[in-house]
Protein backbone atom coordinates (compact mmCIF):
# COMPACT_ATOMS: atom_id res chain seq x y z
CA UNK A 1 0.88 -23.44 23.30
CA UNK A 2 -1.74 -24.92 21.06
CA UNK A 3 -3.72 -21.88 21.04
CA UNK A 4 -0.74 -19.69 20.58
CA UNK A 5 0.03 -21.28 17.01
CA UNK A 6 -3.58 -21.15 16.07
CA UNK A 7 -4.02 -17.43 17.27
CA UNK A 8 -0.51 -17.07 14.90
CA UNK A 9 -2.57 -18.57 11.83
CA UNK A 10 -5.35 -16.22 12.39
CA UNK A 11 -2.88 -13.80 12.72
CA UNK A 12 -1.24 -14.69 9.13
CA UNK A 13 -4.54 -15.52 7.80
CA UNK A 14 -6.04 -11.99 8.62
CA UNK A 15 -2.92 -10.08 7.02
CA UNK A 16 -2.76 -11.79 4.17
CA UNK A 17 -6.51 -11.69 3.13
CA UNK A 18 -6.04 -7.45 4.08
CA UNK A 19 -2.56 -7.04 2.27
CA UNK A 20 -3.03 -8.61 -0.82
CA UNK A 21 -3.88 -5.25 -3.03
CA UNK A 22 -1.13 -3.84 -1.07
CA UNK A 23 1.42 -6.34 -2.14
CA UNK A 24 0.72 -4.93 -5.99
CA UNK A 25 0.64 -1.66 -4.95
CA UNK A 26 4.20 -2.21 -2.84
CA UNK A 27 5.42 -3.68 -5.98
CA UNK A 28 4.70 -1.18 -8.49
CA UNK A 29 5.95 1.51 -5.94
CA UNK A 30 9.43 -0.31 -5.56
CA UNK A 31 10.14 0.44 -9.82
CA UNK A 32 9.18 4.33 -9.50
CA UNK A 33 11.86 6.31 -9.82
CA UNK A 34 11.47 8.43 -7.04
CA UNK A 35 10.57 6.13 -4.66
CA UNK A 36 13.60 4.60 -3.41
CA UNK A 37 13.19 0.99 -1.25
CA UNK A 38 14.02 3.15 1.73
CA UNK A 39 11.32 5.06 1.51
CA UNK A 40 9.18 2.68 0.74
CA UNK A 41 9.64 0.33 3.39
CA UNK A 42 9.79 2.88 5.69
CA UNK A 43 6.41 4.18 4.88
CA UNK A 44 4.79 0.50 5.08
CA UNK A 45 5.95 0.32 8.37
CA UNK A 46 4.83 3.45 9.25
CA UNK A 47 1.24 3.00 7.91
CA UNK A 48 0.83 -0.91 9.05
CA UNK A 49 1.74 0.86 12.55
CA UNK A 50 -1.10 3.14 12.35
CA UNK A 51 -3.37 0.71 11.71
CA UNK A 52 -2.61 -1.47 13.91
CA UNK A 53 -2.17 0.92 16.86
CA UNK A 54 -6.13 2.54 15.83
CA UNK A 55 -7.02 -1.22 15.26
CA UNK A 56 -5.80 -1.34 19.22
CA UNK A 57 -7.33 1.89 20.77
CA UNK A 58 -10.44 0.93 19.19
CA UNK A 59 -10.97 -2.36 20.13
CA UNK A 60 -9.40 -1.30 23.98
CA UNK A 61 -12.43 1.64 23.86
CA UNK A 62 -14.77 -1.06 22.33
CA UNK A 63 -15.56 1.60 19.92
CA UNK A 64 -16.19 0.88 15.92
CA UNK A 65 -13.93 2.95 13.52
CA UNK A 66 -15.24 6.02 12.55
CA UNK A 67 -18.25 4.93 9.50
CA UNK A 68 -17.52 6.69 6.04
CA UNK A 69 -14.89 9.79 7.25
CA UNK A 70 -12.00 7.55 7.42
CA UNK A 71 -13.05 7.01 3.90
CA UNK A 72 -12.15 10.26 2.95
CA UNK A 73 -8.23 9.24 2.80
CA UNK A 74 -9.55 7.49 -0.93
CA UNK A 75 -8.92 10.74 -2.62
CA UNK A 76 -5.34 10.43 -2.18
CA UNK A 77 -4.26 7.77 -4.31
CA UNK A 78 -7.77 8.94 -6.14
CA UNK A 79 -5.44 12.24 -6.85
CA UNK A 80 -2.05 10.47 -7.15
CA UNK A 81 -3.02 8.49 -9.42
CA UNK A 82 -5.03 10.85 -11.77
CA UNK A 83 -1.74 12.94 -11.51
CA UNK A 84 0.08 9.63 -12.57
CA UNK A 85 -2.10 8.91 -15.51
CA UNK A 86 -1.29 12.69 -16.74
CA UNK A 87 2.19 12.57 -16.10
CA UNK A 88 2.48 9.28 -18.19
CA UNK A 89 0.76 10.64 -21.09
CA UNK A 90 2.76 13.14 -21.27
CA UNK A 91 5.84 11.25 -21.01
CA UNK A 92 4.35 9.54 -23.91
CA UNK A 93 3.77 12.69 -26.03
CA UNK A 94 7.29 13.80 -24.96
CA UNK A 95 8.88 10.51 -26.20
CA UNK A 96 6.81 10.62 -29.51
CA UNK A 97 8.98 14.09 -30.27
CA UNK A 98 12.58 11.94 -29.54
CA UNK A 99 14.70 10.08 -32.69
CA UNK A 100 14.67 6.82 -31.92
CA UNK A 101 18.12 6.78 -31.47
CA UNK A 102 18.17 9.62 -29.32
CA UNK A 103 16.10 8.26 -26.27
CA UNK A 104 18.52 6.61 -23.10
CA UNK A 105 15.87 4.23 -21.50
CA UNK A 106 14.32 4.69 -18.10
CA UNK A 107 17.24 2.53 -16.67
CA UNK A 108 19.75 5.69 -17.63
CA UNK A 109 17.41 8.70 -16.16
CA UNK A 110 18.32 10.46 -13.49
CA UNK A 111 14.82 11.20 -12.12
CA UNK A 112 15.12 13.27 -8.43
CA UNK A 113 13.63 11.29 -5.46
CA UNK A 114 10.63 12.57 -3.77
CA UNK A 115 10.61 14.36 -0.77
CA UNK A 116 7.88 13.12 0.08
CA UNK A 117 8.17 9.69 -0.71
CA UNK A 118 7.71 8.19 3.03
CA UNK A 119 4.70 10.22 3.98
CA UNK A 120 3.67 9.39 0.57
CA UNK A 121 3.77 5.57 0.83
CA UNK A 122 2.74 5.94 4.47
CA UNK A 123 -0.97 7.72 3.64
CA UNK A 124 -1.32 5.16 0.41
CA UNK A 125 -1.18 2.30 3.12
CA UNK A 126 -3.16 3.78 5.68
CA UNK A 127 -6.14 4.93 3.31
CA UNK A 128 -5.58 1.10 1.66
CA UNK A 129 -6.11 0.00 5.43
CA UNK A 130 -10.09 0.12 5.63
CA UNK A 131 -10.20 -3.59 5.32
CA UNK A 132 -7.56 -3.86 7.86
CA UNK A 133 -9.03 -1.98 10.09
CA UNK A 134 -12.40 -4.00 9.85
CA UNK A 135 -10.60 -7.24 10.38
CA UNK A 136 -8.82 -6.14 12.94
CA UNK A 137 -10.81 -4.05 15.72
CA UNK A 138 -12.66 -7.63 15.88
CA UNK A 139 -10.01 -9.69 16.81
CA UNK A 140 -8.26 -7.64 19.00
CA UNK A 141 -11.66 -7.20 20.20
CA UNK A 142 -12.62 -10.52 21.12
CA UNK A 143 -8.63 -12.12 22.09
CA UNK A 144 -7.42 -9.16 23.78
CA UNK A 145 -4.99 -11.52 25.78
CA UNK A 146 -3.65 -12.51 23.00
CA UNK A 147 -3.03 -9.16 21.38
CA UNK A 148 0.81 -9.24 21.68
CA UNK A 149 0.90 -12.31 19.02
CA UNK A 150 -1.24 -10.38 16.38
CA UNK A 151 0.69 -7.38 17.40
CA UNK A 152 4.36 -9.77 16.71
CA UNK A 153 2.94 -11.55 13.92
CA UNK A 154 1.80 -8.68 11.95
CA UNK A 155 5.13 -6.44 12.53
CA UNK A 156 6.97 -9.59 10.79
CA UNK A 157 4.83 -10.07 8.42
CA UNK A 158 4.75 -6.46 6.82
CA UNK A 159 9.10 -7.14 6.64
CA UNK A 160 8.25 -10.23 4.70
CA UNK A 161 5.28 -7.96 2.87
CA UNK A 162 8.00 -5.38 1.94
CA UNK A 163 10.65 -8.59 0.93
CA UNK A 164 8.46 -10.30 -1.50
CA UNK A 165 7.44 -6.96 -3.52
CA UNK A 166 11.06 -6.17 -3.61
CA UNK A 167 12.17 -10.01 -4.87
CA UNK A 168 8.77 -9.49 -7.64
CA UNK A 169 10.66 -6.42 -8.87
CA UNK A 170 13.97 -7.83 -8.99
CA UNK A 171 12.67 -11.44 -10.95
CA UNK A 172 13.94 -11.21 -14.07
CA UNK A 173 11.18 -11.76 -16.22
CA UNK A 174 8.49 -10.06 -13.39
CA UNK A 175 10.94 -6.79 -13.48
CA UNK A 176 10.82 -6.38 -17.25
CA UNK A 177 7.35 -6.57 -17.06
CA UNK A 178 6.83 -4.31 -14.29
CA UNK A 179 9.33 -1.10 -15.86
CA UNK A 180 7.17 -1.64 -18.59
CA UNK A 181 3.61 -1.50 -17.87
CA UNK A 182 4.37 -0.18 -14.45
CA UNK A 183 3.66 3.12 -15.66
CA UNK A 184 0.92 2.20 -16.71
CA UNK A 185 -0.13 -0.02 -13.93
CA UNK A 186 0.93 1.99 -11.23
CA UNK A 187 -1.67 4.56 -11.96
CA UNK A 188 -4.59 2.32 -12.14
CA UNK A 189 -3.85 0.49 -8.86
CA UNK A 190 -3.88 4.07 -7.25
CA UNK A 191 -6.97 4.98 -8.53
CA UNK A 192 -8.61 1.75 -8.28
CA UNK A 193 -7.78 2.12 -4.54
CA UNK A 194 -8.69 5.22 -3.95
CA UNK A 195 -12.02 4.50 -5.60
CA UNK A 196 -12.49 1.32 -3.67
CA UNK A 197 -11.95 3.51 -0.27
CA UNK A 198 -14.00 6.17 -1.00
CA UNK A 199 -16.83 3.80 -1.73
CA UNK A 200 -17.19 3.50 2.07
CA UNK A 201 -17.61 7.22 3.02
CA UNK A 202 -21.53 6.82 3.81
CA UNK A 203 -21.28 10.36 4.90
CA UNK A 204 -22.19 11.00 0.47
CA UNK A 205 -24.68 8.62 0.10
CA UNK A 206 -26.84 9.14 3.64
């Protein structure tokens, strides 16, 4: 029993020192507009499952993660959020055209949802997951009878993940602060991500 609760604090341990960019990145996605909380969720579970189950074929096949092509997933939020920076300054040249009195607020817009949205939010986590995936393979590794804990402890933990960046956007003072620089934000987390992954694909630099 002992070593069950401390294999669940290296459990909680590991996921939070992983997630912690992701819990900015969940909580700027949560005030897009066409990103619903669904979808969002949804694709967080999706990707944290991916990761985990490669984290567990890997460390099953005693392999290592494949070095520098799995770092190749960077240029999507790279992309997205290059195509986030553009869309925002144009939203800001489109505003500068509007009476004062005649613009309704982002609150009022009817903006369509994605289609996309949940394979959207799913390939942001899983090319965020290089650090998860680096943490993990060891552990499962090295405790592999005590796999199903990590494998418990983390499916719990990305539902709280997914209920604390909801409750930051919903604060009334952090959601003010998030509709307004999250367009802003949003953007440079993406990027910032995508740059951070794709400084692991040794495949350029060997």
């Amino acid at each position: 029993m002992h070593r069950a609760f401390v294999t669940l604090g290296w459990a909680v341990a590991a996921f939070i020192s992983t997630n912690l960019d992701d819990l900015l990145l969940l909580a700027s996605l949560f005030v897009e507009v066409e990103f619903s909380p669904r979808s969002v969720i949804f694709g967080q579970f999706i990707g944290m499952t991916v990761l985990v189950l490669a984290s567990l074929a890997a460390a099953l096949l005693a392999v290592a993660s494949p070095g520098g092509w799995t770092a190749l997933l960077g240029f999507v939020p790279f992309l997205l959020g290059l195509k986030r920076c553009w869309q925002w300054w144009r939203g800001r040249q489109a505003r500068r055209g509007l009476p004062s009195q005649g613009f309704i607020g982002t609150d009022r817009l009817e903006c369509p949802r994605s289609p996309y949205a949940v394979w959207t939010v799913t390939i942001l986590t899983i090319a965020n997951g290089g650090d998860n995936l680096s943490v993990y393979i060891p552990l499962f590794a090295t405790e592999r009878a005590l796999i199903p804990i990590y494998l418990v402890a983390f499916t719990l933990l990305t539902g709280i993940w997914c209920l604390l960046g909801y409750w930051l956007t919903h604060h009334p003072l952090l959601r003010a602060q998030l509709i307004q620089y999250g367009p802003i934000v949003t953007p440079v987390v993406l990027v910032g991500i995508g740059l951070k992954v794709l400084a692991g694909a040794r495949v350029f630099w060997q």
